[in-house]
PDB file of N, CA and C in Angstrom:
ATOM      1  N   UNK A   1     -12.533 -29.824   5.453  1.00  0.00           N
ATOM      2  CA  UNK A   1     -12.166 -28.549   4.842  1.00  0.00           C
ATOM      3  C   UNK A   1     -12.362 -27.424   5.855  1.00  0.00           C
ATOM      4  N   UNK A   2     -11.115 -26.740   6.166  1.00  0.00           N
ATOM      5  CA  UNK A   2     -11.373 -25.464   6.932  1.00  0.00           C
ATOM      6  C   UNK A   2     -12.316 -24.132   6.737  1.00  0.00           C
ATOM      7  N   UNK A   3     -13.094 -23.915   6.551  1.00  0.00           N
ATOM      8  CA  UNK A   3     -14.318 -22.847   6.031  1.00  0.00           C
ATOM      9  C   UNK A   3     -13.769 -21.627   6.929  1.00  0.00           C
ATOM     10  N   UNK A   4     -13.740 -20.298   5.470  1.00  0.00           N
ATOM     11  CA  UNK A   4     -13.113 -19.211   6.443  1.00  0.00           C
ATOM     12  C   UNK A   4     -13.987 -18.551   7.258  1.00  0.00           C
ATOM     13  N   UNK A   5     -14.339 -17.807   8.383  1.00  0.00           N
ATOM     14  CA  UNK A   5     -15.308 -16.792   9.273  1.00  0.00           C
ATOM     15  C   UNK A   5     -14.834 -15.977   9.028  1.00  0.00           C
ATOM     16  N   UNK A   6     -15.713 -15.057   8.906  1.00  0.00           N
ATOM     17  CA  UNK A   6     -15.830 -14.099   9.255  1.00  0.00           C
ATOM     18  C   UNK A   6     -14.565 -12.888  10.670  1.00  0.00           C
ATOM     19  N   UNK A   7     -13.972 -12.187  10.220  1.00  0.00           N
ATOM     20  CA  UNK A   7     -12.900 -11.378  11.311  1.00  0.00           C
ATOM     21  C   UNK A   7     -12.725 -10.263  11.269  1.00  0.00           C
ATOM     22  N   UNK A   8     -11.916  -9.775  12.388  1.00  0.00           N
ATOM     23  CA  UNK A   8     -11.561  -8.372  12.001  1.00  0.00           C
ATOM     24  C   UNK A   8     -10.399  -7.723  12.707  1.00  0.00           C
ATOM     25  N   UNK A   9      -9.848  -7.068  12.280  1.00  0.00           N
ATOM     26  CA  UNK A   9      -8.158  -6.540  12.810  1.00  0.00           C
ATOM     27  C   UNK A   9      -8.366  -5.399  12.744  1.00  0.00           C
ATOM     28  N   UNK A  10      -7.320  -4.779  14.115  1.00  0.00           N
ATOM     29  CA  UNK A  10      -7.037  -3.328  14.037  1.00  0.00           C
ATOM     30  C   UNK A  10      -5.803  -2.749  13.988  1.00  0.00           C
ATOM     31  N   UNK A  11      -5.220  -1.732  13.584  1.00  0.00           N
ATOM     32  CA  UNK A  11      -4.149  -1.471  13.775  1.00  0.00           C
ATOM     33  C   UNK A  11      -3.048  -1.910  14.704  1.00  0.00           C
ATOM     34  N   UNK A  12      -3.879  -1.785  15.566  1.00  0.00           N
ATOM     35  CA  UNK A  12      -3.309  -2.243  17.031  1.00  0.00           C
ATOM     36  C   UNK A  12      -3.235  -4.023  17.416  1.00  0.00           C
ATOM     37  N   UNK A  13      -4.015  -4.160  16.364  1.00  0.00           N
ATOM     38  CA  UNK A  13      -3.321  -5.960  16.174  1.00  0.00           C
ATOM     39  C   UNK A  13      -2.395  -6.429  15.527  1.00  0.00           C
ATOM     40  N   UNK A  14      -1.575  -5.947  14.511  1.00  0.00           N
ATOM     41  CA  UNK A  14      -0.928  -6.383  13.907  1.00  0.00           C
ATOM     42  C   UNK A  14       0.458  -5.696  13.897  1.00  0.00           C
ATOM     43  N   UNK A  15       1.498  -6.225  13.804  1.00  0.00           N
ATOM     44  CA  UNK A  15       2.410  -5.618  13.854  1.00  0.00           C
ATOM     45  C   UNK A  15       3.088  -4.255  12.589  1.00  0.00           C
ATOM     46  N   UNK A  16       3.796  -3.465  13.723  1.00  0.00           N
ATOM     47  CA  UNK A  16       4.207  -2.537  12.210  1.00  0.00           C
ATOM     48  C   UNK A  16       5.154  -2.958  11.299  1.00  0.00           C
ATOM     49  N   UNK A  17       5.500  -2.811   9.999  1.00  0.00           N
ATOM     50  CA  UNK A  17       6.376  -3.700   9.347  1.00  0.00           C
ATOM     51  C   UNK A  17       6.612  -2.150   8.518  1.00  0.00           C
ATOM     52  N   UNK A  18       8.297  -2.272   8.672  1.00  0.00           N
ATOM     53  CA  UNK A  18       8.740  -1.035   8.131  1.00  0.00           C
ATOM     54  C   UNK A  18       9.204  -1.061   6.626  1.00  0.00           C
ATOM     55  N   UNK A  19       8.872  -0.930   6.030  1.00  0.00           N
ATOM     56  CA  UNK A  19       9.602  -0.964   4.330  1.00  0.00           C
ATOM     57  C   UNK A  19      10.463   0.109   4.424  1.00  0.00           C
ATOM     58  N   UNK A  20      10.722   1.232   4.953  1.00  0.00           N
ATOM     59  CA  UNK A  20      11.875   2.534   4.446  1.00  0.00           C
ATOM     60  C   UNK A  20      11.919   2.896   5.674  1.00  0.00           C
ATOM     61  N   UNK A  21      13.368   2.873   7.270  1.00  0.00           N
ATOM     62  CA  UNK A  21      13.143   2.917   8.002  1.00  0.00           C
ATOM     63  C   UNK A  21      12.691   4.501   8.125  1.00  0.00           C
ATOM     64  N   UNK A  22      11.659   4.855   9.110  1.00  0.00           N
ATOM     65  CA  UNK A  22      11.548   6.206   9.619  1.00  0.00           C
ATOM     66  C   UNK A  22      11.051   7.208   8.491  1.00  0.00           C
ATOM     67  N   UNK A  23      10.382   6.391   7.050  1.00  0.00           N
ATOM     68  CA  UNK A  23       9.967   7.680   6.325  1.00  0.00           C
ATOM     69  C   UNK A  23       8.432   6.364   5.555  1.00  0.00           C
ATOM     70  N   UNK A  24       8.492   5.331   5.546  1.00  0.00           N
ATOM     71  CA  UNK A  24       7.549   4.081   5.252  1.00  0.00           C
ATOM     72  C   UNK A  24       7.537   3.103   5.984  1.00  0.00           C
ATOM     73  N   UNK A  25       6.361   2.429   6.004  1.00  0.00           N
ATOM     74  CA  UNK A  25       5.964   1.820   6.990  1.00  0.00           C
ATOM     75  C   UNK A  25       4.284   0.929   7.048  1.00  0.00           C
ATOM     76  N   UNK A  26       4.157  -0.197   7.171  1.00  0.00           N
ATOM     77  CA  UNK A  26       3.019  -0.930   7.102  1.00  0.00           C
ATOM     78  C   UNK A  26       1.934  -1.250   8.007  1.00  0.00           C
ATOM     79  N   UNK A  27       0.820  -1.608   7.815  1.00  0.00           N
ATOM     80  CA  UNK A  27       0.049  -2.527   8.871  1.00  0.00           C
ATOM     81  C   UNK A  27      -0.815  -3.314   8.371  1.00  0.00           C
ATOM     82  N   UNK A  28      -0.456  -4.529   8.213  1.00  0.00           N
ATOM     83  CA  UNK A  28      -0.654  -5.611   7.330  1.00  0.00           C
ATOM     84  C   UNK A  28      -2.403  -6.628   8.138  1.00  0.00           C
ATOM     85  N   UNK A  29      -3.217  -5.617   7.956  1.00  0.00           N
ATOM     86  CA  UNK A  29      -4.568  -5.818   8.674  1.00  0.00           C
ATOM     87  C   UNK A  29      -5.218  -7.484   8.253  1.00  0.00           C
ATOM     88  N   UNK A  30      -4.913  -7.737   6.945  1.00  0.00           N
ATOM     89  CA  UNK A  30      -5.716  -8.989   6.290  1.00  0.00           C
ATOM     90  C   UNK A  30      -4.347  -9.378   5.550  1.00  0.00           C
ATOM     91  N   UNK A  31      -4.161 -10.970   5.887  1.00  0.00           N
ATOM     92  CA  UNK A  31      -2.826 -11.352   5.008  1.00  0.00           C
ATOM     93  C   UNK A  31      -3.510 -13.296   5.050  1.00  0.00           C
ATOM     94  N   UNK A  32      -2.757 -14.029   4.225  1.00  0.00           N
ATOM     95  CA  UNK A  32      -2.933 -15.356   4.510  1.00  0.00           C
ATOM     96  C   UNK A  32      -2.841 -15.834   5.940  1.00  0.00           C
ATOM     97  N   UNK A  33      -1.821 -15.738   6.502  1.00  0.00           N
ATOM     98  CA  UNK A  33      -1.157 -16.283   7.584  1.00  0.00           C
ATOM     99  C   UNK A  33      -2.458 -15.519   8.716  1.00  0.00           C
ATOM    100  N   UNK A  34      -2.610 -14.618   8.707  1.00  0.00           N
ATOM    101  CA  UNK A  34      -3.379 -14.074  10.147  1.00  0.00           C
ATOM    102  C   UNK A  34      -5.046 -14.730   9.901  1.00  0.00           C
ATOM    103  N   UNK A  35      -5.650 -14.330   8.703  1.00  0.00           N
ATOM    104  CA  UNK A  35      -6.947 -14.666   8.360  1.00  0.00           C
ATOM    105  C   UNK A  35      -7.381 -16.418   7.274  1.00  0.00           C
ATOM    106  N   UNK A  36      -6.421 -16.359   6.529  1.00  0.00           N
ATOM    107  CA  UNK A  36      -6.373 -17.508   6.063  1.00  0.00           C
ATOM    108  C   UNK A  36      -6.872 -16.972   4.347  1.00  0.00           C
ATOM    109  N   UNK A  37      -6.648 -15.461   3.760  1.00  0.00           N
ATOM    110  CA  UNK A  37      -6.965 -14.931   2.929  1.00  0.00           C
ATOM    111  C   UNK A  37      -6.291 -15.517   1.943  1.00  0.00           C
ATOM    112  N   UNK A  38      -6.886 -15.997   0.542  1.00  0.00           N
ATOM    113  CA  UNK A  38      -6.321 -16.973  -0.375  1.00  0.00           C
ATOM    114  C   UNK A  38      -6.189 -16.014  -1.282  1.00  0.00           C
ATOM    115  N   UNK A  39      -6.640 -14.927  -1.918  1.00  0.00           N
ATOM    116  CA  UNK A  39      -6.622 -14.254  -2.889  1.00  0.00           C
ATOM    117  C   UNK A  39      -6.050 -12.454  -2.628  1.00  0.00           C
ATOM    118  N   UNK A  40      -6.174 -11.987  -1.482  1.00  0.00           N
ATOM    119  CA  UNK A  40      -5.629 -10.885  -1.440  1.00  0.00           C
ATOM    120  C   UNK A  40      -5.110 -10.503   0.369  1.00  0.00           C
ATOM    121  N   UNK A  41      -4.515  -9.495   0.284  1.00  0.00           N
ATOM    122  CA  UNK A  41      -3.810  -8.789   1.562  1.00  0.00           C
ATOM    123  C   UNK A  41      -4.594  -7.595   1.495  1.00  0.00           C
ATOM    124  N   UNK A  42      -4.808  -7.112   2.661  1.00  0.00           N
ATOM    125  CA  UNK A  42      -4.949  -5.412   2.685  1.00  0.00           C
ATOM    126  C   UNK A  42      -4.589  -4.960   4.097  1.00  0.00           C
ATOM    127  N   UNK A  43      -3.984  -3.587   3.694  1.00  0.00           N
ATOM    128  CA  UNK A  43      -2.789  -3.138   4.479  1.00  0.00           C
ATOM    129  C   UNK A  43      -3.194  -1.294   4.639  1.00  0.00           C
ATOM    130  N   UNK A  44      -2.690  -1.122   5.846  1.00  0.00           N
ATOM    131  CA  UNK A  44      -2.653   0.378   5.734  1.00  0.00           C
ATOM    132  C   UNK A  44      -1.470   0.670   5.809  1.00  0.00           C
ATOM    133  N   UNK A  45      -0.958   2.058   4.927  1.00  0.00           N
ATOM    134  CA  UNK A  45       0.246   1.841   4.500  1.00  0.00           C
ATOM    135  C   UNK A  45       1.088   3.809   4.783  1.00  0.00           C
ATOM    136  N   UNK A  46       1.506   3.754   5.756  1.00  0.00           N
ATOM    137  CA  UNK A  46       1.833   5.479   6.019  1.00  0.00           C
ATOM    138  C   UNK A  46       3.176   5.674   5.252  1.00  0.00           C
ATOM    139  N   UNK A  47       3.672   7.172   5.017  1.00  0.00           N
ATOM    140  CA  UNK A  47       4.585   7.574   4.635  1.00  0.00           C
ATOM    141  C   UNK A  47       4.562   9.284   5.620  1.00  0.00           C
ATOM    142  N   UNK A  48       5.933   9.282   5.466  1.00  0.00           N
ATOM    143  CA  UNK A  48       6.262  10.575   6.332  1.00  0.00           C
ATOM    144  C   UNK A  48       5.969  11.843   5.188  1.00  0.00           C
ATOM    145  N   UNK A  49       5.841  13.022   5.837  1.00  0.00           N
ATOM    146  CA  UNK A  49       6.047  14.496   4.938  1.00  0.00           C
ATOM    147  C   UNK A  49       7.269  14.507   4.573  1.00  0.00           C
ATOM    148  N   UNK A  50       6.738  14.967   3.022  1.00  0.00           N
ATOM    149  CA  UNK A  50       7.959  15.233   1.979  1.00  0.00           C
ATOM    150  C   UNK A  50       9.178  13.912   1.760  1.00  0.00           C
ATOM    151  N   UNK A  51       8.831  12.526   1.648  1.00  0.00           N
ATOM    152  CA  UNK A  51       9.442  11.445   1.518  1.00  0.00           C
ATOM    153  C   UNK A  51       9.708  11.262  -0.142  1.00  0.00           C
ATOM    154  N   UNK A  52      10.151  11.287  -0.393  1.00  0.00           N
ATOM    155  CA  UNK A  52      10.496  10.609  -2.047  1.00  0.00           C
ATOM    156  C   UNK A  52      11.337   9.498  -2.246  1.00  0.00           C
ATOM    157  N   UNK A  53      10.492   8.438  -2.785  1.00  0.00           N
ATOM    158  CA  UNK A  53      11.280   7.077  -3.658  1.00  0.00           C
ATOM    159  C   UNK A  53      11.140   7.157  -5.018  1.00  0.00           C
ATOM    160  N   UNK A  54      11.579   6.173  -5.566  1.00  0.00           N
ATOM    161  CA  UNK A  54      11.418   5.401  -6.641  1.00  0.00           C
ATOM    162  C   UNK A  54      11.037   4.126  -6.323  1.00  0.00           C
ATOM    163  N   UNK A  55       9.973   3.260  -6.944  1.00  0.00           N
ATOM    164  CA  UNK A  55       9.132   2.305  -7.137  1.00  0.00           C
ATOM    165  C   UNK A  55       8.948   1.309  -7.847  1.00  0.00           C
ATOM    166  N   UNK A  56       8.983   0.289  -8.006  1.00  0.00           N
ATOM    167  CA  UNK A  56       9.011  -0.839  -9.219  1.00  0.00           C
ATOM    168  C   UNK A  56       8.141  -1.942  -8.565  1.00  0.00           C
ATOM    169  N   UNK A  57       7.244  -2.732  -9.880  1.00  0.00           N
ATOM    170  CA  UNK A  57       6.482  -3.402  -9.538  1.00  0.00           C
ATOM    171  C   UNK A  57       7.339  -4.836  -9.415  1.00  0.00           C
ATOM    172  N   UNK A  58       7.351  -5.663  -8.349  1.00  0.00           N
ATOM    173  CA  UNK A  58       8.277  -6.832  -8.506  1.00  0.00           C
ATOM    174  C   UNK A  58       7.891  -7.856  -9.103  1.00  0.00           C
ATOM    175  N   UNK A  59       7.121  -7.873 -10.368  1.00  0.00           N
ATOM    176  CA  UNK A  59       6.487  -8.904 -10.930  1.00  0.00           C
ATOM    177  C   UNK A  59       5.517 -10.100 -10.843  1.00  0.00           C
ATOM    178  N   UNK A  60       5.178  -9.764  -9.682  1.00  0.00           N
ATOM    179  CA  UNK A  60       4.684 -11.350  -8.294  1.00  0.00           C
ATOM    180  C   UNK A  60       3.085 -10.112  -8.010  1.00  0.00           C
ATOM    181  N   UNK A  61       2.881  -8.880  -7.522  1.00  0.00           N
ATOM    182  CA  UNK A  61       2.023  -8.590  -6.977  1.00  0.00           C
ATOM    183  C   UNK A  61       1.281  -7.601  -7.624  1.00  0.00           C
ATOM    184  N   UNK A  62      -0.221  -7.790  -8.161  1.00  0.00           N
ATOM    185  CA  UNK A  62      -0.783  -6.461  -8.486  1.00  0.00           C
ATOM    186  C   UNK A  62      -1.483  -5.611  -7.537  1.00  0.00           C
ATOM    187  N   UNK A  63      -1.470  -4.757  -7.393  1.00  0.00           N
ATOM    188  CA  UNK A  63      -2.045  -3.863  -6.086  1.00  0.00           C
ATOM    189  C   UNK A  63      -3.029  -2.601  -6.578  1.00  0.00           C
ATOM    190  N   UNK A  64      -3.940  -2.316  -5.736  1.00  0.00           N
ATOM    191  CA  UNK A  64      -4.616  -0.918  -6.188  1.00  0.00           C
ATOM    192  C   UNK A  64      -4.393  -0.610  -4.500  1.00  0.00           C
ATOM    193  N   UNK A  65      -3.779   0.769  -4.667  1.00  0.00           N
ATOM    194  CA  UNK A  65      -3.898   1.986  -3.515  1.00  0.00           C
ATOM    195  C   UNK A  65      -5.443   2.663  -3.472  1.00  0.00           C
ATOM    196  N   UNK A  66      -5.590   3.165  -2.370  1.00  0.00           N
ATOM    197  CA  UNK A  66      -6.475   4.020  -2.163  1.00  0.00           C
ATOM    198  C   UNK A  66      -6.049   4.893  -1.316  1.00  0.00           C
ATOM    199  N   UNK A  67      -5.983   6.641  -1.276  1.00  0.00           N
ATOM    200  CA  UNK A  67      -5.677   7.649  -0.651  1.00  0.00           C
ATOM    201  C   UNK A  67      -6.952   8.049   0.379  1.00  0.00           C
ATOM    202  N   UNK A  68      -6.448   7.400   1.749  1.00  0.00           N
ATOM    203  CA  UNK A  68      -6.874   8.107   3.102  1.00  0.00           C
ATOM    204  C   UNK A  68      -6.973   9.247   3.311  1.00  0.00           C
ATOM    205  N   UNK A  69      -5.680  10.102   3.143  1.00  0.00           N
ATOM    206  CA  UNK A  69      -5.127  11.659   3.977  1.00  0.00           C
ATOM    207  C   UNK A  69      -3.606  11.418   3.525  1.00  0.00           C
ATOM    208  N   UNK A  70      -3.401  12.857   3.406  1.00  0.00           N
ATOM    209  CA  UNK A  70      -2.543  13.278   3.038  1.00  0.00           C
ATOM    210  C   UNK A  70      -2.295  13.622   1.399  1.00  0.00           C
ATOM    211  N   UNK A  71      -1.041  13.306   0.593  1.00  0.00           N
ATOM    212  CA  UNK A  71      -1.543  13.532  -0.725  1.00  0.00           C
ATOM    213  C   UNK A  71       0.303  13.026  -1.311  1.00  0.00           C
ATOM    214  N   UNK A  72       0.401  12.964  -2.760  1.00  0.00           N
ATOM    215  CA  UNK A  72       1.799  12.638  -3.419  1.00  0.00           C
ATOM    216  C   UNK A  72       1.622  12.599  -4.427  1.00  0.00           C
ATOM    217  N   UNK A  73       2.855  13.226  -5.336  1.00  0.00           N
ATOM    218  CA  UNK A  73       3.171  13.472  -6.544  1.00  0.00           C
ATOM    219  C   UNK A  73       3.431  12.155  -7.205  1.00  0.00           C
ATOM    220  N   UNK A  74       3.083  11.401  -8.202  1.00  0.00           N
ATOM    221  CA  UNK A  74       3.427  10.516  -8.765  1.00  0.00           C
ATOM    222  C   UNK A  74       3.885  10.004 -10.099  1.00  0.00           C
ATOM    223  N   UNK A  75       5.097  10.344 -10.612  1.00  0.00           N
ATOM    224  CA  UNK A  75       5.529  10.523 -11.756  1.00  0.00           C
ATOM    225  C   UNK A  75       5.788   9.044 -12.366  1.00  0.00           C
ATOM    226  N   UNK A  76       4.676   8.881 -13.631  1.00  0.00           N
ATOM    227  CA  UNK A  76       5.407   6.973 -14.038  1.00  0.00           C
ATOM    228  C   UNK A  76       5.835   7.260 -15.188  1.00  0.00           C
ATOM    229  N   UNK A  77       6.391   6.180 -15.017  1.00  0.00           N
ATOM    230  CA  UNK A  77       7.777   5.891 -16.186  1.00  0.00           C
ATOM    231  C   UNK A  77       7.449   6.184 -17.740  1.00  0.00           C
ATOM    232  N   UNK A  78       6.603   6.976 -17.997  1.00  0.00           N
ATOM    233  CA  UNK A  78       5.893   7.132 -19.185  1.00  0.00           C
ATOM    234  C   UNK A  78       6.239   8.986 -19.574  1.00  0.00           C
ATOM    235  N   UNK A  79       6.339   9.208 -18.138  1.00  0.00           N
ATOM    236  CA  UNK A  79       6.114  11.004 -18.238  1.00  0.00           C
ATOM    237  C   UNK A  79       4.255  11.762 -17.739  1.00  0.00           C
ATOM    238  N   UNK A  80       3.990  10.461 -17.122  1.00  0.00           N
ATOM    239  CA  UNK A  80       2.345  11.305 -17.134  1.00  0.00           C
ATOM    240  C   UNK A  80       2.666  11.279 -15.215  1.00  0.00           C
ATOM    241  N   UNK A  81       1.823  12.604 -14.818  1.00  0.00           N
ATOM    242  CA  UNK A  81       2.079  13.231 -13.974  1.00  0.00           C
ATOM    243  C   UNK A  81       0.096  12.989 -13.120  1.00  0.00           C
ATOM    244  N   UNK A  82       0.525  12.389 -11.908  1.00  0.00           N
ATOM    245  CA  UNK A  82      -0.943  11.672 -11.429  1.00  0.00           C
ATOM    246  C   UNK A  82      -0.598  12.632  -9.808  1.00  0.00           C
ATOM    247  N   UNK A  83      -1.635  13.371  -9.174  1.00  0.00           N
ATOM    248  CA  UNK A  83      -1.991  14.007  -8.052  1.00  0.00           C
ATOM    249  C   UNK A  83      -2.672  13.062  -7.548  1.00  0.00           C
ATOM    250  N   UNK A  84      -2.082  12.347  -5.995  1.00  0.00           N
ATOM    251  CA  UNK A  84      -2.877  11.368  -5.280  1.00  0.00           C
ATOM    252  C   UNK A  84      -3.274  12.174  -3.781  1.00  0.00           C
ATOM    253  N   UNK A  85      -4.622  12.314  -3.992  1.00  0.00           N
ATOM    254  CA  UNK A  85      -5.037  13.029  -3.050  1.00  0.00           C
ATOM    255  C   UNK A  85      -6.602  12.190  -2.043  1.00  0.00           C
ATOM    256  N   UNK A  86      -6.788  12.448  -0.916  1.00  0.00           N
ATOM    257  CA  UNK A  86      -8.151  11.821  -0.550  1.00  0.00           C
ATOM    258  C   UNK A  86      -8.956  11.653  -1.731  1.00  0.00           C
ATOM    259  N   UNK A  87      -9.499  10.234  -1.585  1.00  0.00           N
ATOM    260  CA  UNK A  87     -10.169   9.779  -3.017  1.00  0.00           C
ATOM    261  C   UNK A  87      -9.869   9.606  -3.980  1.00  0.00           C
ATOM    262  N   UNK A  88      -8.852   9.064  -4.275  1.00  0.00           N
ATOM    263  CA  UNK A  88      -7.974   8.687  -5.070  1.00  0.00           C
ATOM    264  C   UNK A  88      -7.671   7.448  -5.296  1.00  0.00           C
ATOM    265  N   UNK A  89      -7.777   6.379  -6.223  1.00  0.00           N
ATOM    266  CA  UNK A  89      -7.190   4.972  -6.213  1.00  0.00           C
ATOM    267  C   UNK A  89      -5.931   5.134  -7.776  1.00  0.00           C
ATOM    268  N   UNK A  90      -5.023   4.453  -7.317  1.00  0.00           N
ATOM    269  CA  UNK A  90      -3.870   3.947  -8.230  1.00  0.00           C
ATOM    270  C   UNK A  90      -4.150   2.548  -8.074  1.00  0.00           C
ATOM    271  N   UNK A  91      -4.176   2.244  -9.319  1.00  0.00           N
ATOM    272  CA  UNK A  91      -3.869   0.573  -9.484  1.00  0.00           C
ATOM    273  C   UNK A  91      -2.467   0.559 -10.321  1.00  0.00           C
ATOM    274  N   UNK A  92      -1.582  -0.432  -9.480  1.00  0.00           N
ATOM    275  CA  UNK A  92      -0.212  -0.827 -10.414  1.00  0.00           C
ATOM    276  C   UNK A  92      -0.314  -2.618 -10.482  1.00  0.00           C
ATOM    277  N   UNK A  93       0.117  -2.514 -11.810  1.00  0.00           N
ATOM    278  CA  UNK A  93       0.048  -4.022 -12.655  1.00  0.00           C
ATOM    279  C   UNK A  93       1.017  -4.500 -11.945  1.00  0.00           C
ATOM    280  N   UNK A  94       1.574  -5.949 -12.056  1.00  0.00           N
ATOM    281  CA  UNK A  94       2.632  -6.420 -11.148  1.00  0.00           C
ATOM    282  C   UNK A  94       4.315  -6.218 -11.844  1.00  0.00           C
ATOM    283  N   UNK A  95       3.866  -5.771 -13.278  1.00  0.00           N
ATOM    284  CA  UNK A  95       5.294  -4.410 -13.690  1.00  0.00           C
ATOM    285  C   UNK A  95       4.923  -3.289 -13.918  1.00  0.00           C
ATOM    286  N   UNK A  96       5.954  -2.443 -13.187  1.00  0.00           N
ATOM    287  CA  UNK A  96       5.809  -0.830 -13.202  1.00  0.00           C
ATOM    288  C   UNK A  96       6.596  -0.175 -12.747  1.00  0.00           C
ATOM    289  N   UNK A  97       6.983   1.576 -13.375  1.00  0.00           N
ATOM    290  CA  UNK A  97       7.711   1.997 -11.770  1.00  0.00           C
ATOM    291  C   UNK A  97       6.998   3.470 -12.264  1.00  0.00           C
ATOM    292  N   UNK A  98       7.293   4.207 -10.744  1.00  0.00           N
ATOM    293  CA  UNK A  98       7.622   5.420 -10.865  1.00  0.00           C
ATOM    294  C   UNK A  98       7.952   6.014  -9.378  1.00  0.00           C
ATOM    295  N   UNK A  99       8.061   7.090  -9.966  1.00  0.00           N
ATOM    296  CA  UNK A  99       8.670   8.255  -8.376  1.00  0.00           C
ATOM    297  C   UNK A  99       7.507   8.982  -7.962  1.00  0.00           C
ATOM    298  N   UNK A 100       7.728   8.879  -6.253  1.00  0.00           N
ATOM    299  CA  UNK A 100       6.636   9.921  -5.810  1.00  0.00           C
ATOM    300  C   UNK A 100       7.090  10.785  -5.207  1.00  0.00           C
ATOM    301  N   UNK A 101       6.844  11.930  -4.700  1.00  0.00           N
ATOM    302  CA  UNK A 101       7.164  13.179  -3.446  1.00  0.00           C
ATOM    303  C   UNK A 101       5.755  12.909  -2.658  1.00  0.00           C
ATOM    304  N   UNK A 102       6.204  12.666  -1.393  1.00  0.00           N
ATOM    305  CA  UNK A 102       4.898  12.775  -0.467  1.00  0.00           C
ATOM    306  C   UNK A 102       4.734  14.704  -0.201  1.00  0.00           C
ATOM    307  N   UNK A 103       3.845  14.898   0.109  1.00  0.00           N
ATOM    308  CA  UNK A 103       3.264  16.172   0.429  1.00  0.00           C
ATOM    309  C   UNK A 103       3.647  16.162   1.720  1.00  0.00           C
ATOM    310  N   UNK A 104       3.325  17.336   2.328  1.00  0.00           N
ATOM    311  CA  UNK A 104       3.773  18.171   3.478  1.00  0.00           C
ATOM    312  C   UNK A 104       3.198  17.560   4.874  1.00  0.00           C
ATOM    313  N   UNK A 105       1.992  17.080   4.717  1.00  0.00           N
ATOM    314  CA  UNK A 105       0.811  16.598   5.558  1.00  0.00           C
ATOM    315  C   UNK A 105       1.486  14.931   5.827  1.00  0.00           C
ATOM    316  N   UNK A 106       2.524  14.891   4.937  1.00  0.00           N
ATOM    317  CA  UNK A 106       2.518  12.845   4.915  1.00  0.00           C
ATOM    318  C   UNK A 106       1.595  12.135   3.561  1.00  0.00           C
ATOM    319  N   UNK A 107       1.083  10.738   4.467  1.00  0.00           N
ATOM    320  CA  UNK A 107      -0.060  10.106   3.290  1.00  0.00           C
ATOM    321  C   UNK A 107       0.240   8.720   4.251  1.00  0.00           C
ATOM    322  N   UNK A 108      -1.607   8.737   4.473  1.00  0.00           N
ATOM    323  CA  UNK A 108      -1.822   7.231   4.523  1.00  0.00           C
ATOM    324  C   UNK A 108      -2.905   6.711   3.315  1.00  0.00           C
ATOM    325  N   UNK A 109      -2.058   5.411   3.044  1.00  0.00           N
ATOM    326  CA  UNK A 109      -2.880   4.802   1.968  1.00  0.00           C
ATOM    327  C   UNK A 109      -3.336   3.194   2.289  1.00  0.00           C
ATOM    328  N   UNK A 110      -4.206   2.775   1.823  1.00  0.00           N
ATOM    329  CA  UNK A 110      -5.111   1.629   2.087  1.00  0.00           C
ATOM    330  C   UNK A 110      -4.971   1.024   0.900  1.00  0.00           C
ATOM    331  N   UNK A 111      -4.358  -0.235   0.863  1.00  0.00           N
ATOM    332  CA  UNK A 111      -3.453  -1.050  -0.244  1.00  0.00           C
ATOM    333  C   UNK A 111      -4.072  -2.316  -0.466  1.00  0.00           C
ATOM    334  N   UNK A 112      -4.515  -2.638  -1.328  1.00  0.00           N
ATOM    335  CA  UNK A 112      -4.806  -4.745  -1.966  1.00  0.00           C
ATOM    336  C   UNK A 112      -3.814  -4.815  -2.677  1.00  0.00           C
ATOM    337  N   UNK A 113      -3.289  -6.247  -2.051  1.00  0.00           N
ATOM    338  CA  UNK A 113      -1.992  -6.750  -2.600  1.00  0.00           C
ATOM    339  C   UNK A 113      -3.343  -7.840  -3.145  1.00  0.00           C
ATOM    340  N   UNK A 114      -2.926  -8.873  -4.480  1.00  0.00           N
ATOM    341  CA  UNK A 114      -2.712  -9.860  -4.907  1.00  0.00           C
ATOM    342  C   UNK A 114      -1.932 -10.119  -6.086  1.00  0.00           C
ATOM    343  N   UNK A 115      -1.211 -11.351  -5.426  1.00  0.00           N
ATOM    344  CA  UNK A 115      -1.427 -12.575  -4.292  1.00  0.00           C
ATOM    345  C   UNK A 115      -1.157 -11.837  -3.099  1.00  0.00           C
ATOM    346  N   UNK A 116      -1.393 -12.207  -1.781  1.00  0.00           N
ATOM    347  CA  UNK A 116      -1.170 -11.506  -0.840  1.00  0.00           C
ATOM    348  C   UNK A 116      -0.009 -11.639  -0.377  1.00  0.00           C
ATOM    349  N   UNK A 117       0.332 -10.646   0.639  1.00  0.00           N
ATOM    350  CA  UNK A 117       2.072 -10.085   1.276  1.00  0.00           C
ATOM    351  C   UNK A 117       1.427 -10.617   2.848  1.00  0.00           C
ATOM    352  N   UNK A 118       2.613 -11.047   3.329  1.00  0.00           N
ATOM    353  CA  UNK A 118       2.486 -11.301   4.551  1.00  0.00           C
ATOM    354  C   UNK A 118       3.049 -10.620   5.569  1.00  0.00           C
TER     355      UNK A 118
END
């Protein structure tokens, strides 16, 4: 049986992986494939100033965000209106959607995927 150790990654180890070219964007620090992580991913996760999507949970992954820097408007599909600012965690179930506006500053956020994203 392979027994996992103990590791550690830096930005600068892992490759960038772009989800929205030139306004989102990943760094996939802890995933199965790099660490051998069976239960979750964690990722640092940037967005540019003043970016807006729409969002949907793809049924496969539940995730909780945590807000680094920067900040975003987050409107869910309900009508309730959430300010994500430093210190901040969102958890989304693996269905969901809503729209965000990134703020002026950008936003980096620090993400657990499970199951994990590679």
């Amino acid at each position: 049986m392979n027994v996992p150790r103990i590791q550690s990654a830096t930005v600068a180890d892992v490759p960038d992986v772009v989800i929205d070219l030139g306004q989102e964007h990943s760094r996939r620090l802890v995933t199965s494939a790099r660490q051998g992580s069976q239960s979750l991913s964690f990722h640092i996760t940037t967005y540019t100033a003043d970016y807006r999507s729409a969002v949907t949970g793809d049924g496969v992954h539940e995730v909780v965000m945590y807000c680094l820097s920067g900040s975003t408007t987050v409107t869910v599909d309900d009508g309730r209106v959430i300010d994500v600012v430093p210190g901040v965690a969102l958890y989304l179930p693996v269905e969901f959607s809503y729209e965000h506006v990134v703020g002026a500053q950008g936003l980096v956020m620090a993400v657990a995927c499970t199951p994990p994203k590679e």
